[in-house]
Protein backbone atom coordinates (compact mmCIF):
# COMPACT_ATOMS: atom_id res chain seq x y z
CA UNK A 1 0.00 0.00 0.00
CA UNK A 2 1.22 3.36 -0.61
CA UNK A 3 0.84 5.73 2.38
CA UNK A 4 1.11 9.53 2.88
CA UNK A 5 4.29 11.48 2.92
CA UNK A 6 5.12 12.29 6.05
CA UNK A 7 4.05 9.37 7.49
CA UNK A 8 5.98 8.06 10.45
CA UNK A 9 5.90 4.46 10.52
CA UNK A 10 2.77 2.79 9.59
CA UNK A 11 2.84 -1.17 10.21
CA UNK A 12 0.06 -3.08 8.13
CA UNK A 13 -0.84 -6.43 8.84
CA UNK A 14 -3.37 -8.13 6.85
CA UNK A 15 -5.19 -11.34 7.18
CA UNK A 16 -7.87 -12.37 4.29
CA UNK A 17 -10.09 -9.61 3.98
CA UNK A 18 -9.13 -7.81 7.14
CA UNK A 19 -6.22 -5.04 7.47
CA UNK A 20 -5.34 -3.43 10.64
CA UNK A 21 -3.46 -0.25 10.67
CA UNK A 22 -0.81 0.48 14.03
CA UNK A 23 1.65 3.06 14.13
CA UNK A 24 2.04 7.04 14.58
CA UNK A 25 1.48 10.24 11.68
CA UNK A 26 2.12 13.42 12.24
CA UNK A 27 -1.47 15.00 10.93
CA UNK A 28 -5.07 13.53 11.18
CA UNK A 29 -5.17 14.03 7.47
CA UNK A 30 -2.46 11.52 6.93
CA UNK A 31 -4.72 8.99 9.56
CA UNK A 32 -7.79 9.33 7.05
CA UNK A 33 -5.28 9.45 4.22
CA UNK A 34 -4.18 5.44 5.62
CA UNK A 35 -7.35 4.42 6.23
CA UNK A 36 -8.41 5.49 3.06
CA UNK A 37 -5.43 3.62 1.02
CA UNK A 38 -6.80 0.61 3.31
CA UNK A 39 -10.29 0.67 2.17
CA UNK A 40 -9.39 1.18 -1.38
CA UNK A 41 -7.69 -2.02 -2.10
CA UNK A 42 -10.07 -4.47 -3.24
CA UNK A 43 -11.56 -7.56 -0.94
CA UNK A 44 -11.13 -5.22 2.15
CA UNK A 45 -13.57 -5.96 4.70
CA UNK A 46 -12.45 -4.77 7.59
CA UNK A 47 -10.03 -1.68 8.70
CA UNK A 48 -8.62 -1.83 12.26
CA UNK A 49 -7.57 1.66 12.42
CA UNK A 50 -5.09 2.05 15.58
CA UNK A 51 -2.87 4.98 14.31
CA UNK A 52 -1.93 7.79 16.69
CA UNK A 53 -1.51 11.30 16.01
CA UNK A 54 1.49 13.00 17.30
């Protein structure tokens, strides 16, 4: 997945049709920007969004 620039460290794990999102961005436009890129990829279910802001 490609992610925002700017973008600390995102860590994506996925399992079948489920992705959860962990990790710290510096803006809550770059959060929505990751879950975003998330939902986008087809089969995607699920997002487990558990980025921080900071």
């Amino acid at each position: 997945m490609i992610f925002p620039a700017g973008a600390n460290a995102i860590n994506v794990r996925v399992s079948d049709s489920r992705v959860v999102l962990e990790g710290d961005v510096h803006a809550l436009n770059e959060l929505r920007a990751a879950e975003q890129a998330a939902w986008s990829v087809p089969g995607v279910t699920i997002v487990e969004n558990h980025l921080h802001v900071g």
